[in-house]
C-alpha atoms as a PDB file:
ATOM      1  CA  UNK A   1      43.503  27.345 -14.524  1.00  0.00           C
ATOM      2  CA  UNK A   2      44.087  24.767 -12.061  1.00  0.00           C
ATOM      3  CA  UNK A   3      42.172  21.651 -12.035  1.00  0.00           C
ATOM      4  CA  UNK A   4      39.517  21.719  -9.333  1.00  0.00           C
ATOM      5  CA  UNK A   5      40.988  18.077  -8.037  1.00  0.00           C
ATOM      6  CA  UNK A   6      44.389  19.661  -7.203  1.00  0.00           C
ATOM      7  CA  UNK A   7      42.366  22.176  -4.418  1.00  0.00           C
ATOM      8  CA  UNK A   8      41.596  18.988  -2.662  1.00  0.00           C
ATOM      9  CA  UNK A   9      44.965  17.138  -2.522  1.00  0.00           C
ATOM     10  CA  UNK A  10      46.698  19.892  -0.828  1.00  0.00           C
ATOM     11  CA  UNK A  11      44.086  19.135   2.246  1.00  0.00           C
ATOM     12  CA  UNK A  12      44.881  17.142   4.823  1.00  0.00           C
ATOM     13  CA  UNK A  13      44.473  12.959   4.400  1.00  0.00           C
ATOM     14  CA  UNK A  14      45.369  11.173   7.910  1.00  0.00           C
ATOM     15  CA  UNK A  15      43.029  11.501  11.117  1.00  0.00           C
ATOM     16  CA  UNK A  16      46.956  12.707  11.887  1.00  0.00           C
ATOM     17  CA  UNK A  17      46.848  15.465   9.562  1.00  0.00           C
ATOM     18  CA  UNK A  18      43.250  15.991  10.203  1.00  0.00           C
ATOM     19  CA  UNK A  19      43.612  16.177  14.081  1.00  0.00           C
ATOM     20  CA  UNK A  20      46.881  18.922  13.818  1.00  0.00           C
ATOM     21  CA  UNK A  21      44.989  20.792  11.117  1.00  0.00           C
ATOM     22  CA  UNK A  22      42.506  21.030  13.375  1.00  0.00           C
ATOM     23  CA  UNK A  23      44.119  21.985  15.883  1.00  0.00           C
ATOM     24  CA  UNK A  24      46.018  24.943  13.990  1.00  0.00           C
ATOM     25  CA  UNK A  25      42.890  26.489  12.838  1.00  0.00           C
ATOM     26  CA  UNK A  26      41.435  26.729  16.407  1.00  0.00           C
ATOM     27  CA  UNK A  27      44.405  28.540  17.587  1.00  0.00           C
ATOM     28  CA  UNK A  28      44.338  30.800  15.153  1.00  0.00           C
ATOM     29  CA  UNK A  29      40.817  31.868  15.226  1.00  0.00           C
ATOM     30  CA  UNK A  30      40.340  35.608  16.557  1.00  0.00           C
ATOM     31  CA  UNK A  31      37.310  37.185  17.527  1.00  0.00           C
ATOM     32  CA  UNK A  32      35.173  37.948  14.789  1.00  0.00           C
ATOM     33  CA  UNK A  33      36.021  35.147  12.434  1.00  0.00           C
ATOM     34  CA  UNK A  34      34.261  32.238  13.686  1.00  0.00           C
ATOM     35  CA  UNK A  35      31.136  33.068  11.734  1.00  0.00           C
ATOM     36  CA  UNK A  36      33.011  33.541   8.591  1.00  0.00           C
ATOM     37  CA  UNK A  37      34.208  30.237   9.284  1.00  0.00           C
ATOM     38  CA  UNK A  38      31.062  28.307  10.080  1.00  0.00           C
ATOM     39  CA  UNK A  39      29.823  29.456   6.421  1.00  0.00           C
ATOM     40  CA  UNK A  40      33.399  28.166   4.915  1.00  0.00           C
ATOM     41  CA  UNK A  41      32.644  24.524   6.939  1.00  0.00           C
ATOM     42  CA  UNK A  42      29.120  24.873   5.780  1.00  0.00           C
ATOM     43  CA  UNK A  43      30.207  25.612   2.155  1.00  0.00           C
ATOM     44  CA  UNK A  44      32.923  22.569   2.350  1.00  0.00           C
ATOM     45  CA  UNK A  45      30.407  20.579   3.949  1.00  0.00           C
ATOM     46  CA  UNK A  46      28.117  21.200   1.151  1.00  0.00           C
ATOM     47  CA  UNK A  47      30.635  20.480  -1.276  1.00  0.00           C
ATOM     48  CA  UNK A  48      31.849  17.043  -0.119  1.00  0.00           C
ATOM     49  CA  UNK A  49      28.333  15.705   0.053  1.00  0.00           C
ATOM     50  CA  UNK A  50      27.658  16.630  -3.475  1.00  0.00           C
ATOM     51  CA  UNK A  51      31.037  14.900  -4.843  1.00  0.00           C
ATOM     52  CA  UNK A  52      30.287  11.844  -2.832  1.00  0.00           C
ATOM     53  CA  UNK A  53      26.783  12.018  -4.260  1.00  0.00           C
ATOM     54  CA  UNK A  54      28.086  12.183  -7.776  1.00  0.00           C
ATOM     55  CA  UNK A  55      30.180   9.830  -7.590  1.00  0.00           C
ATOM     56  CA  UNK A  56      28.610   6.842  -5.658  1.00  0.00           C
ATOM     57  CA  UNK A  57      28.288   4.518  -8.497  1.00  0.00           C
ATOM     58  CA  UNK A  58      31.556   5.136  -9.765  1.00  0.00           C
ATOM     59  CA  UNK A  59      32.897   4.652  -6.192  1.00  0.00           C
ATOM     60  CA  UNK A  60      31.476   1.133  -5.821  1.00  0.00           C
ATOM     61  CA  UNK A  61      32.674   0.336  -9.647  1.00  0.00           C
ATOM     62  CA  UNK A  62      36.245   1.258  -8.917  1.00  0.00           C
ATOM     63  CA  UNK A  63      35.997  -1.065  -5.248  1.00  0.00           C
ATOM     64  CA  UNK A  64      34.874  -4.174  -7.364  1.00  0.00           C
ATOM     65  CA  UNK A  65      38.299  -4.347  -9.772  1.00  0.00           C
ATOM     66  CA  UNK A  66      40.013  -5.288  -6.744  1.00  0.00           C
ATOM     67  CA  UNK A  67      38.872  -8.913  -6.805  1.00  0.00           C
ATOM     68  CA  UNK A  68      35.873  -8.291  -5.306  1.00  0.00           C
ATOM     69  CA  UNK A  69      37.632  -8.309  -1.681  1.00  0.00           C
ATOM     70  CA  UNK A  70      35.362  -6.985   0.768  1.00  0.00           C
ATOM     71  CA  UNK A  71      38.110  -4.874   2.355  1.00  0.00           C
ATOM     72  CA  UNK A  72      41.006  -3.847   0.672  1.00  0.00           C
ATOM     73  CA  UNK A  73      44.058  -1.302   1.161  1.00  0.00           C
ATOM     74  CA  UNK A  74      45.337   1.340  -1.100  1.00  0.00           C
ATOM     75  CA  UNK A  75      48.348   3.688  -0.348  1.00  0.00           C
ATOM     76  CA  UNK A  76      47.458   3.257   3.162  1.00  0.00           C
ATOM     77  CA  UNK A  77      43.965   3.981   3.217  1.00  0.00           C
ATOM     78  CA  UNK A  78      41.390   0.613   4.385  1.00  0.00           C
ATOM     79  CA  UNK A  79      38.191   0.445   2.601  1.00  0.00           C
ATOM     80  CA  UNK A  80      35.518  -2.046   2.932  1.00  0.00           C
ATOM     81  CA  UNK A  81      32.166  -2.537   1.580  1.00  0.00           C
ATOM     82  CA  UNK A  82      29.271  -2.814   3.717  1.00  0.00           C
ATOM     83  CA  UNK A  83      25.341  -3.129   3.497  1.00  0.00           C
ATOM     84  CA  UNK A  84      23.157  -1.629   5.159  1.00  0.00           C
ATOM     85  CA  UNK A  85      19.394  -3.059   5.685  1.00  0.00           C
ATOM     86  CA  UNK A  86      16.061  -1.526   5.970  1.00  0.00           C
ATOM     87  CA  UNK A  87      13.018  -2.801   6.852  1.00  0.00           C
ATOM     88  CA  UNK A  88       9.698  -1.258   5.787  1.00  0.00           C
ATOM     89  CA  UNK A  89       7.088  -2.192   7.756  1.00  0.00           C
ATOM     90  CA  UNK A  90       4.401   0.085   5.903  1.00  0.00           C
ATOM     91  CA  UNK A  91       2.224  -2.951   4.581  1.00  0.00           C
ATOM     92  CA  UNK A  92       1.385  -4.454   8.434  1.00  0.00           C
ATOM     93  CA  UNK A  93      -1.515  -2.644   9.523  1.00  0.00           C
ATOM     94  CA  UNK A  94      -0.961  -3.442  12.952  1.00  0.00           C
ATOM     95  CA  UNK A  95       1.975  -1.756  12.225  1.00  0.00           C
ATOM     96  CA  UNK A  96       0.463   1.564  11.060  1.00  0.00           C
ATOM     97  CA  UNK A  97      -2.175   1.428  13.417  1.00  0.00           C
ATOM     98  CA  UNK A  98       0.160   1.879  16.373  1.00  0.00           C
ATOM     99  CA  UNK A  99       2.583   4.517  15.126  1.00  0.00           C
ATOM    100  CA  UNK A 100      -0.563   6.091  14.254  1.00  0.00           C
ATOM    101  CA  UNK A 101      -1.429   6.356  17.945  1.00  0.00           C
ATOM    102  CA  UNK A 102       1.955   7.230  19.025  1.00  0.00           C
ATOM    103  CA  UNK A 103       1.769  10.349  17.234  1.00  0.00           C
ATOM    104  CA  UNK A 104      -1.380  11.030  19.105  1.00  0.00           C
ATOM    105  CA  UNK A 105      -0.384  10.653  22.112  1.00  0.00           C
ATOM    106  CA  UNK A 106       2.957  12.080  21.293  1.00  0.00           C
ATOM    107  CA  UNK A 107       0.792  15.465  20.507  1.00  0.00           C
ATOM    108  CA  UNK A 108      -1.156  15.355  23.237  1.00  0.00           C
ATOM    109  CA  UNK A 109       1.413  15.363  25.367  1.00  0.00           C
ATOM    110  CA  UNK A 110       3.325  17.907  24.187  1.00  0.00           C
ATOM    111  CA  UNK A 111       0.036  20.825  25.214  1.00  0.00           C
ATOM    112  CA  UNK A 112      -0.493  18.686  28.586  1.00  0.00           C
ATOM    113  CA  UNK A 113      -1.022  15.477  30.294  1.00  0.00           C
ATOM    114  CA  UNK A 114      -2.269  12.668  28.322  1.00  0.00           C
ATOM    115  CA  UNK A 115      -4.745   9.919  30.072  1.00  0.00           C
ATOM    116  CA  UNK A 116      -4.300   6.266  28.915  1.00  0.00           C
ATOM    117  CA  UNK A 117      -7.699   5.470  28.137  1.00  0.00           C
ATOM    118  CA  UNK A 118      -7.396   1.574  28.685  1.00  0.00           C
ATOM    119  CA  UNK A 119      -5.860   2.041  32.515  1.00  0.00           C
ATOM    120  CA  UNK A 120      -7.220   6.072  33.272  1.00  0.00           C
ATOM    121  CA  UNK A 121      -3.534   6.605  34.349  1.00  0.00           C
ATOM    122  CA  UNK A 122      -2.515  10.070  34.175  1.00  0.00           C
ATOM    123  CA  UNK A 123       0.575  10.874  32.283  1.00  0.00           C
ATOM    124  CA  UNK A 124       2.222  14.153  32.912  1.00  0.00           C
ATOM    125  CA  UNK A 125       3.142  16.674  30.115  1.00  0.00           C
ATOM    126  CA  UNK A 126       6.223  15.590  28.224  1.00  0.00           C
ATOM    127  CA  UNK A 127       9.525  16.833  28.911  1.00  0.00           C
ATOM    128  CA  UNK A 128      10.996  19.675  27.281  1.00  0.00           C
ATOM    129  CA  UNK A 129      14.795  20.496  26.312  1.00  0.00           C
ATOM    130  CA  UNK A 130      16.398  23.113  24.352  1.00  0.00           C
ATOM    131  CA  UNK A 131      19.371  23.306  22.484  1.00  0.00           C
ATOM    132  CA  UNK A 132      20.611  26.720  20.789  1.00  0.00           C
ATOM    133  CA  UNK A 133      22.424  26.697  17.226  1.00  0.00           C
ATOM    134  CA  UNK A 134      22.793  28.521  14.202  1.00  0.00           C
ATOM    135  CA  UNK A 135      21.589  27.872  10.747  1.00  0.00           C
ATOM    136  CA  UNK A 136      23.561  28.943   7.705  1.00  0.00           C
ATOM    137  CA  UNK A 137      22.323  29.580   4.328  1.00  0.00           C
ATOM    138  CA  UNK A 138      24.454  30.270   1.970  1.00  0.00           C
ATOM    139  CA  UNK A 139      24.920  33.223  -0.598  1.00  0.00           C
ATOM    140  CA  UNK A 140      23.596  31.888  -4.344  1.00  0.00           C
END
């Protein structure tokens, strides 16, 4: 049996390849075979989250051999390591306090108008948009 790795190498690698590939598949889907699809992306999409997931740590172990360069290029390919920063603001009460009465008011506005009770302004019922898609769930 083949080694699960060698499904993925025969994909396509360069926003090139990715672009024409693409491309291909959307001229060759017929009527009745874009659902089946959506479930295949859904499955892939699935899949490549899991892999990256698994192998995070590993990932960022493999960029540091290469002398701890914060970009660096291999076969082609740029990678760089980034942060990314968060700030928790849990601990201010202030803090709390107010997102506590945005979500009020957020609620109240979405059955009817809300009235600012410091200035008696009246605030019309918030604004409503819809957007159709479809959920997939997967066989087990």
């Amino acid at each position: 049996m083949d080694k699960a790795l060698s499904y993925i190498t025969v994909l396509p690698e360069t926003q090139s390849e990715i672009k024409n590939f693409a491309e291909k598949v959307l001229s060759e889907i017929q009527i009745r075979e874009a659902l089946p699809l959506l479930a295949r992306l859904s499955a892939m999409e699935k899949l490549v989250k899991a892999i990256k997931d698994g192998i995070k740590d590993q990932l960022m172990e493999e960029a540091s051999l290469y002398g701890g360069e914060k970009s660096f290029e291999i076969n082609g390919v740029r990678y760089t390591k980034t942060e990314r920063k968060t700030y928790h603001y849990q601990h201010c009460k202030k803090w709390v306090e107010l997102n506590a009465q945005i979500e009020a008011i957020e609620k109240h506005m979405q059955i009817g108008e809300w009235i600012d009770p410091e200035t008696g302004e009246v605030v019309p019922q918030a604004n409503i948009s819809f957007s159709e898609f479809l959920t997939v769930v997967l066989k087990k």
